[in-house]
Protein backbone atom coordinates (compact mmCIF):
# COMPACT_ATOMS: atom_id res chain seq x y z
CA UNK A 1 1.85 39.12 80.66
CA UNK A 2 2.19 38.81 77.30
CA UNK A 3 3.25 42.09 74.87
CA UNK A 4 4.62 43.14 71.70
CA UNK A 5 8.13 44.67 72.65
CA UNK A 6 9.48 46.76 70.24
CA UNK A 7 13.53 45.40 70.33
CA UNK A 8 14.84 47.59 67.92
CA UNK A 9 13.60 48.95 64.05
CA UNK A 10 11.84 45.95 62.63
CA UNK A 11 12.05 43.74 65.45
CA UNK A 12 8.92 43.55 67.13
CA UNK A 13 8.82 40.47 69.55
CA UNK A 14 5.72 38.75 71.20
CA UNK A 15 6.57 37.54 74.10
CA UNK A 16 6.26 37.03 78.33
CA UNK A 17 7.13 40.38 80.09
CA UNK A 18 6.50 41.99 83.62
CA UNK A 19 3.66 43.13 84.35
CA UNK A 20 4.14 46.46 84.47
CA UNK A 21 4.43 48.36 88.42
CA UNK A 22 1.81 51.09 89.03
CA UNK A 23 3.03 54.85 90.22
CA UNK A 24 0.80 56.47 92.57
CA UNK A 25 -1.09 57.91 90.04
CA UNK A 26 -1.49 55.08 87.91
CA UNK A 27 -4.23 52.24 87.49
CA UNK A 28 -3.47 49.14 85.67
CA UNK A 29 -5.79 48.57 82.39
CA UNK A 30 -6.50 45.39 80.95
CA UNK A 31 -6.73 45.96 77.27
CA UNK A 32 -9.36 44.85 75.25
CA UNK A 33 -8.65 46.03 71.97
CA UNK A 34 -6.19 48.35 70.27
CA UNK A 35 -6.02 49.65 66.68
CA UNK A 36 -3.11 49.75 64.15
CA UNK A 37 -2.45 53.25 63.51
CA UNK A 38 -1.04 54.13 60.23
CA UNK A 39 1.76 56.07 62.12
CA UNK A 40 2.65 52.72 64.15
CA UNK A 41 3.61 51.14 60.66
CA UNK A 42 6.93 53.59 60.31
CA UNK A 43 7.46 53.67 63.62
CA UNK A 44 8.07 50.16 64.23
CA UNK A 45 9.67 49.10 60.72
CA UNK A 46 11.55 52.26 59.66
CA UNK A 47 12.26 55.16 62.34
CA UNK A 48 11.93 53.26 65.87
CA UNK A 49 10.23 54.65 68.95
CA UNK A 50 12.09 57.00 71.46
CA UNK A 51 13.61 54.77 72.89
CA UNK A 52 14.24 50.50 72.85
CA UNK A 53 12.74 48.29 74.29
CA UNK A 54 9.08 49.70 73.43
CA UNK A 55 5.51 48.42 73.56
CA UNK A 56 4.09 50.23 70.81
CA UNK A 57 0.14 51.37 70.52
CA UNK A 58 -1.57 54.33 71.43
CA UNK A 59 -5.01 52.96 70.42
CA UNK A 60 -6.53 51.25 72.87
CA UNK A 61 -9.48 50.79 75.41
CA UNK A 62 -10.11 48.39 78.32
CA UNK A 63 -11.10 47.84 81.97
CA UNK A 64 -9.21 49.11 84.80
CA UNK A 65 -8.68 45.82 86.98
CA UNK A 66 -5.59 47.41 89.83
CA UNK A 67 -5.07 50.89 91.45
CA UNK A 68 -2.30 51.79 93.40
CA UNK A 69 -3.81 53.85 96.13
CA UNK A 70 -6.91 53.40 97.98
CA UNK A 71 -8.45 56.59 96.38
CA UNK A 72 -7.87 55.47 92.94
CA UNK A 73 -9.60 51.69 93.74
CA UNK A 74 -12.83 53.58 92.44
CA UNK A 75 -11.49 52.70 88.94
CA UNK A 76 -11.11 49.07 89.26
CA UNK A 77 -13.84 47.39 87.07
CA UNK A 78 -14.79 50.50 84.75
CA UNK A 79 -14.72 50.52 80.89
CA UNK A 80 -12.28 52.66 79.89
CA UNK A 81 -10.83 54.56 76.82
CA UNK A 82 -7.17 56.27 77.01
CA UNK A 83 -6.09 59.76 75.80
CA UNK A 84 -2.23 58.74 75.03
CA UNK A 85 -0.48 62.06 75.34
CA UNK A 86 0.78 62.55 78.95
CA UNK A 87 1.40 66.11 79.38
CA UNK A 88 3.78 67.94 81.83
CA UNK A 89 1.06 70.38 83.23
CA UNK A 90 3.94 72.70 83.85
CA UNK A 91 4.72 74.53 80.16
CA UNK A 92 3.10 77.38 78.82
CA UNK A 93 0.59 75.42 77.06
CA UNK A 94 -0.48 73.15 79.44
CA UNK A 95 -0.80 76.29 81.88
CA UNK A 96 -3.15 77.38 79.26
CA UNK A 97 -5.12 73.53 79.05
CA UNK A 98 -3.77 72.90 75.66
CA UNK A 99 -2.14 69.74 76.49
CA UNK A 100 -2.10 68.51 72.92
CA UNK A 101 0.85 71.11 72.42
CA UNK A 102 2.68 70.52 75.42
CA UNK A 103 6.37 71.24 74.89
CA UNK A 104 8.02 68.10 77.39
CA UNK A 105 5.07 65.33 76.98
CA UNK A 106 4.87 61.36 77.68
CA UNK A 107 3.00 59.52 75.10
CA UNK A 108 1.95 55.91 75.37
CA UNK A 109 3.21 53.52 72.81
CA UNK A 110 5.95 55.53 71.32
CA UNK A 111 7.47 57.31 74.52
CA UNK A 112 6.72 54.44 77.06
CA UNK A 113 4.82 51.61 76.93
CA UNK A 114 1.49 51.46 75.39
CA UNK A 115 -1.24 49.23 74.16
CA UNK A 116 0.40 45.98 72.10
CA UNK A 117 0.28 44.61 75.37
CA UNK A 118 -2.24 42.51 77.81
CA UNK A 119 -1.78 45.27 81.13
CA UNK A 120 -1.03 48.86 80.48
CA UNK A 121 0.11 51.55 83.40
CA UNK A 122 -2.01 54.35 82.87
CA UNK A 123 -2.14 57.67 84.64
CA UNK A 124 -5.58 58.24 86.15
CA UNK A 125 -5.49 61.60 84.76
CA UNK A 126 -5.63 60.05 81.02
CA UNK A 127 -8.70 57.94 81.59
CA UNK A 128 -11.94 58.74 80.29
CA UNK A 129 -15.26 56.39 81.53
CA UNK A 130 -16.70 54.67 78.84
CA UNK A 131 -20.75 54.73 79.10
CA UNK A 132 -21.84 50.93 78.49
CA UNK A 133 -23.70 52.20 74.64
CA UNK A 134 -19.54 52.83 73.71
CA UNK A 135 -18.49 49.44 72.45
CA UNK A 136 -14.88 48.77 73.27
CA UNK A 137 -13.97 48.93 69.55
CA UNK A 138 -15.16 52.31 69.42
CA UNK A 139 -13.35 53.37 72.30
CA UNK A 140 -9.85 51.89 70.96
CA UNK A 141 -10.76 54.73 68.21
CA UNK A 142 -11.46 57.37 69.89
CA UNK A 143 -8.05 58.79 70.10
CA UNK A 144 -8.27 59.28 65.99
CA UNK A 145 -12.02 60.23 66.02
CA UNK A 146 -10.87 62.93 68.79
CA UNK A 147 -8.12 63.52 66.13
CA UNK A 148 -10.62 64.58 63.11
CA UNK A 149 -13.13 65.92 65.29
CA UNK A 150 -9.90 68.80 66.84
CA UNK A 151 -9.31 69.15 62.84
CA UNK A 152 -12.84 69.86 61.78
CA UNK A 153 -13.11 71.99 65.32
CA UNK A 154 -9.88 74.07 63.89
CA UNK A 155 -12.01 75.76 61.16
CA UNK A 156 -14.78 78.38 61.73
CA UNK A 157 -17.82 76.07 61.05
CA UNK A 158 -20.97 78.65 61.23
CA UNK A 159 -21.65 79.55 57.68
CA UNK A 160 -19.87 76.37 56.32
CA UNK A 161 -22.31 75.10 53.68
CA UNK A 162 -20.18 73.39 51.44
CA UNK A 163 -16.72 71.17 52.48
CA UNK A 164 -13.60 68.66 51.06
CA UNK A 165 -11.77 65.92 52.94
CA UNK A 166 -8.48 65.51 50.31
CA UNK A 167 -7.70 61.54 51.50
CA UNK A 168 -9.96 59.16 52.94
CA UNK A 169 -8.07 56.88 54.99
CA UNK A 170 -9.01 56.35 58.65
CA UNK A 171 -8.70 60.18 59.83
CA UNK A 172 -10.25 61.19 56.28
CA UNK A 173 -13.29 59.20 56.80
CA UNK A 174 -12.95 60.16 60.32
CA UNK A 175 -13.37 63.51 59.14
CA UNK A 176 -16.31 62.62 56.76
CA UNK A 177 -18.23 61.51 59.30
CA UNK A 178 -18.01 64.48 61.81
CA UNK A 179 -18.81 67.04 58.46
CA UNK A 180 -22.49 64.73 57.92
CA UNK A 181 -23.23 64.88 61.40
CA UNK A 182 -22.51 68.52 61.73
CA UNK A 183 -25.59 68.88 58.67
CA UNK A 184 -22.81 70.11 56.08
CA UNK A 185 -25.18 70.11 52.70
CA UNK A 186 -22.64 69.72 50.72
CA UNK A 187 -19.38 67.29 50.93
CA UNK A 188 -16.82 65.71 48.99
CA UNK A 189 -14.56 63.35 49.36
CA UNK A 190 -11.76 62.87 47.42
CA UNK A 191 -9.63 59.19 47.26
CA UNK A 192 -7.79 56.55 45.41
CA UNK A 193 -9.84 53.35 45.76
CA UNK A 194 -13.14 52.42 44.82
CA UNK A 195 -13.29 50.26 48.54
CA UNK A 196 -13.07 54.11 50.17
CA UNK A 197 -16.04 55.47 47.67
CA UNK A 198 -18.35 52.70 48.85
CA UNK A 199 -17.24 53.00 52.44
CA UNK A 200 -18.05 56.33 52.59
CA UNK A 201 -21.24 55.66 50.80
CA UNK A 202 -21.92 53.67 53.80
CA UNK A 203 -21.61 56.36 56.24
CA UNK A 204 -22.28 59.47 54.55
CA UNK A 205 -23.80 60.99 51.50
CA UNK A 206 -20.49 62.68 50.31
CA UNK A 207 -20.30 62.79 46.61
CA UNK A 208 -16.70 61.03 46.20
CA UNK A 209 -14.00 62.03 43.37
CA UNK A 210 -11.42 59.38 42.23
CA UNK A 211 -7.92 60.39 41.70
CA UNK A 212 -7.67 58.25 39.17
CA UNK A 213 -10.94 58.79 36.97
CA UNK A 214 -11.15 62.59 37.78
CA UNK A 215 -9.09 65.34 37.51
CA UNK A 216 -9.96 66.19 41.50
CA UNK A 217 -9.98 70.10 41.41
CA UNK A 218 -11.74 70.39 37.91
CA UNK A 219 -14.56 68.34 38.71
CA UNK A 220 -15.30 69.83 42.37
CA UNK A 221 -14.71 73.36 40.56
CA UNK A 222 -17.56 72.13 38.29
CA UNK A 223 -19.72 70.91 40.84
CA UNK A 224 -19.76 74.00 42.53
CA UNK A 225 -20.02 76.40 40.05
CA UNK A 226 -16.68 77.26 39.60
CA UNK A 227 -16.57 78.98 42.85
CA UNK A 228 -14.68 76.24 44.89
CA UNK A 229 -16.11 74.93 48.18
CA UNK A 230 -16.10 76.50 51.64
CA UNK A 231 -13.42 74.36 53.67
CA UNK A 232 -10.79 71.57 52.67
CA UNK A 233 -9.54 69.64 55.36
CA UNK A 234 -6.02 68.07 53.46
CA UNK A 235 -5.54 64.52 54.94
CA UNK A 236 -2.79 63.05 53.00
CA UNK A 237 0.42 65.34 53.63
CA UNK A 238 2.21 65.34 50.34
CA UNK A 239 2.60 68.75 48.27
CA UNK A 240 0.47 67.85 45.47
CA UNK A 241 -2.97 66.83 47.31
CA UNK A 242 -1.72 70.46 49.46
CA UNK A 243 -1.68 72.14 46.68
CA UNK A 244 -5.00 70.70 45.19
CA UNK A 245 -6.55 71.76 48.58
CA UNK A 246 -5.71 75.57 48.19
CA UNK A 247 -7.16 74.82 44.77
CA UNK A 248 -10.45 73.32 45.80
CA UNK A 249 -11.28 75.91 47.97
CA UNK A 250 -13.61 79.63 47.36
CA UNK A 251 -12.01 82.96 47.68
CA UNK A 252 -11.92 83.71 51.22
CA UNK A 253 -12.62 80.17 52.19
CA UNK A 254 -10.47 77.82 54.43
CA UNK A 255 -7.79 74.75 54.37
CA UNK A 256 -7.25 72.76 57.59
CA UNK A 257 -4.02 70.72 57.55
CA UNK A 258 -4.36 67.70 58.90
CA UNK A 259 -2.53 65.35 56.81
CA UNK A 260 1.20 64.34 58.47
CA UNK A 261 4.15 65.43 56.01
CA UNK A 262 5.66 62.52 53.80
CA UNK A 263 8.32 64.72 52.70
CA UNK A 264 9.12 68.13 52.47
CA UNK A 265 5.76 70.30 51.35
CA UNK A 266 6.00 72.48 48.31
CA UNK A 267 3.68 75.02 47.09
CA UNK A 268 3.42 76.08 43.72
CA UNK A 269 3.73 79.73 43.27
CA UNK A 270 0.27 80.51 41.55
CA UNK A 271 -0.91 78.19 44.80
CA UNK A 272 0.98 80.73 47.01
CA UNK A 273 -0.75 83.72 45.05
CA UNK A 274 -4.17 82.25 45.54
CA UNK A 275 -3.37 82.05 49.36
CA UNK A 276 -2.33 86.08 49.22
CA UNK A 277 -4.89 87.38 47.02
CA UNK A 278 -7.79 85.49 47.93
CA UNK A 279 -7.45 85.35 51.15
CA UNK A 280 -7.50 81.99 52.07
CA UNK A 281 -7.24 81.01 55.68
CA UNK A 282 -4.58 78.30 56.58
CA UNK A 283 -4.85 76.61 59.82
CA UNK A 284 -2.66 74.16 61.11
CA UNK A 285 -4.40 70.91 63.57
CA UNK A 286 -2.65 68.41 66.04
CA UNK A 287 -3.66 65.85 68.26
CA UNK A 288 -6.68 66.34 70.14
CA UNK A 289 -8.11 68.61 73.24
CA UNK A 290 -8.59 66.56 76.71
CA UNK A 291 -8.91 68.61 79.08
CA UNK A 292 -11.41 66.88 81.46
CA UNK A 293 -14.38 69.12 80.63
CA UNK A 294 -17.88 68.33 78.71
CA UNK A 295 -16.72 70.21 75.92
CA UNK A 296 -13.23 68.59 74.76
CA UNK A 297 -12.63 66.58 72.15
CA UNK A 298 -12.97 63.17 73.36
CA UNK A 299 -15.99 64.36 76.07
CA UNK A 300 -17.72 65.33 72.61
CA UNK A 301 -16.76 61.97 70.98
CA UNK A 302 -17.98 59.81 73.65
CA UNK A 303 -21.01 61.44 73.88
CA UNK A 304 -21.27 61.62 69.67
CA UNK A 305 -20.65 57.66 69.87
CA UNK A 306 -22.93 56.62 72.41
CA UNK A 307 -25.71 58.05 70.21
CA UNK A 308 -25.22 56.34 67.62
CA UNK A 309 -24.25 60.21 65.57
CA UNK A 310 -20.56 58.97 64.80
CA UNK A 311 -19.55 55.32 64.35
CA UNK A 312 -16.09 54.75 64.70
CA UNK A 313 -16.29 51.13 64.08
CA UNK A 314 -18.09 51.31 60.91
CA UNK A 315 -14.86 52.05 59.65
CA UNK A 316 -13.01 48.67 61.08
CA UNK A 317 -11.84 46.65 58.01
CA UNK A 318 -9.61 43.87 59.22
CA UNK A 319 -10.35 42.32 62.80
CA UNK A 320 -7.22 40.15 64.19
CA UNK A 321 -7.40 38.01 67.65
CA UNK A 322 -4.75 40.15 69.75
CA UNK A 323 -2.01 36.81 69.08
CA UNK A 324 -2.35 37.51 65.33
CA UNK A 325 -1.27 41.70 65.30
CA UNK A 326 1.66 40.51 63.31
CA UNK A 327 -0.78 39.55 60.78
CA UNK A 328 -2.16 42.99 61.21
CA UNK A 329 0.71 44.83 60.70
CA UNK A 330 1.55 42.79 57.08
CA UNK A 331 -1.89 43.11 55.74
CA UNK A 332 -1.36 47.29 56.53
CA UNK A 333 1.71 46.88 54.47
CA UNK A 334 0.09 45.06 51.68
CA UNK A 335 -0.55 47.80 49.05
CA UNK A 336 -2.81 45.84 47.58
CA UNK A 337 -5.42 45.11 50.42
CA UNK A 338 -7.17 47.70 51.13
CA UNK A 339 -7.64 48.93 54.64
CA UNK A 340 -8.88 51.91 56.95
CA UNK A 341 -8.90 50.19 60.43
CA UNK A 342 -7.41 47.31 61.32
CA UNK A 343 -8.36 46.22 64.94
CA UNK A 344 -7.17 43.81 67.48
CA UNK A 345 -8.84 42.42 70.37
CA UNK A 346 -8.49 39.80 73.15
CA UNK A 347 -11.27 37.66 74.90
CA UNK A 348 -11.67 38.46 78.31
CA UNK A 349 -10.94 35.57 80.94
């Protein structure tokens, strides 16, 4: 089969490699199409994966076309999508079903192999069924919609009336688009680009604040009275949009951090202050819950998708054919292109 194989930092090779041997427990998918993740962009050109050689992706839906038992053979044919993280099921955490903070976990496309590739091995147990209304495009995003969907989930959303997103790349918008469906009156979005202000036009009716024309906290201050809005969810990870998300938000209100660190995070001390004296509640948001039931994560997503409520594919702003994710991977690294999603696919035989 053909794959991407991650040699060594920066050296990501297309080329003919086994197709890969199925454990018991595994099915063999045929991948249709898999998403660029922003996090795949350091990981192949600056830090590495865990361990070389690699296949890189953890975005990524298919079919299921081999089992390796007769029980599993039930699979074979079905549209699927993939929940990456392969949990122990033996640490505290997973005793407890939250897999997403399993202490000794697998992961697909950074820990073994993952979706850059034509066949991926993929534990039954990570599968969910796609319903045919779920577009396979939509499914190769489902691990980030499941991603802002846990983040949004983090915060106590009954009397939420008024929210922030602070970054509107793909989890930002991701983000955005959960906060409309849930009927939050009020939302803003704060970004850098006047592409993101007239995406999000496209799927919401946020009222969007540019970095660069606005002064971020003053003007969402002013919009709201002064008072500040109920919930930030902080999508970028460096300490000054952190710090403008205490800032955004009301006394007593609350700041989900969802944004992965650039850098080492500094608060400012009057920042700090606010967080004592006002009360604000911090709360910290990783991965995503799968834990087979109606009421996870992706369950919800799927389910949020096939109605047409959340459109992860709205966001897709690049499309490459599935020979051309080189292409992919420079245009993500071309500051001045803008992108949220960049997707590749592959034509079935």
């Amino acid at each position: 089969m053909k794959a991407y194989v991650l040699e060594e930092i920066g050296q990501l090779a297309y080329k003919d490699v086994p197709t890969p041997q199925l454990g018991d427990d595994e099915v063999l998918v045929e991948v249709v199409n898999a998403g660029i993740c922003g996090s795949d962009i350091p990981r192949i050109f600056k830090t590495g994966t865990y361990h070389f050689p690699t296949i890189p992706g953890h975005e990524f839906a298919g079919i299921v076309r081999q089992a390796a038992t007769e029980a599993n053979k039930r699979f074979i044919g079905k549209n699927v999508g993939v929940f990456p993280l392969i949990p122990c099921m033996e640490c505290e955490p997973c005793q407890d079903m939250a897999y997403e903070m399993c202490k000794s976990y697998n992961y697909l496309g950074s820990r073994t192999d993952g979706g850059f590739a034509e066949y991926v091995a993929v534990p039954v147990w990570n599968l969910i069924e796609l319903p045919s209304e779920v577009s396979f495009e939509d499914a190769a995003m489902l691990e980030p919609t499941c991603v802002a969907l846990h983040a949004v989930r983090q915060a106590d959303m009954m009397e939420v009336r008024s929210a922030a997103v602070y970054g509107c790349g793909t989890i930002g918008m991701l983000v955005l688009q959960w906060l409309a469906a849930m009927g939050i009156e009020n939302i803003y979005a704060v970004g850098t680009r006047k592409e993101q202000q007239e995406l999000a036009a496209g799927l919401t009716t946020c009222t969007f604040c540019s970095c660069h024309e606005k002064n971020p906290v003053a003007y969402i201050r002013e919009q709201t009275d002064g008072a500040g809005v109920d919930v930030v969810f902080e999508c970028v990870g460096v300490s000054e949009s952190i710090n403008n998300a205490v800032s955004l938000v009301r006394a007593g209100g609350q700041v989900v951090f969802v944004g992965n660190p650039a850098g080492d995070i500094t608060f400012d001390k009057q920042i700090y202050w606010k967080i004592l004296r006002q009360q604000v509640a911090i709360y910290g948001t990783w991965n995503s819950s799968f834990t087979k039931e109606r009421e996870d994560d992706w369950h919800m997503a799927v389910r949020a998708i096939r109605t047409g409520i959340i459109r992860p594919s709205a966001q897709i702003t690049q499309r490459f054919s599935f020979d051309r994710l080189h292409d992919g991977l420079q245009v993500m690294q071309d500051k001045g292109v803008f992108t949220n999603k960049v997707m590749v696919g592959r034509e079935l035989s």
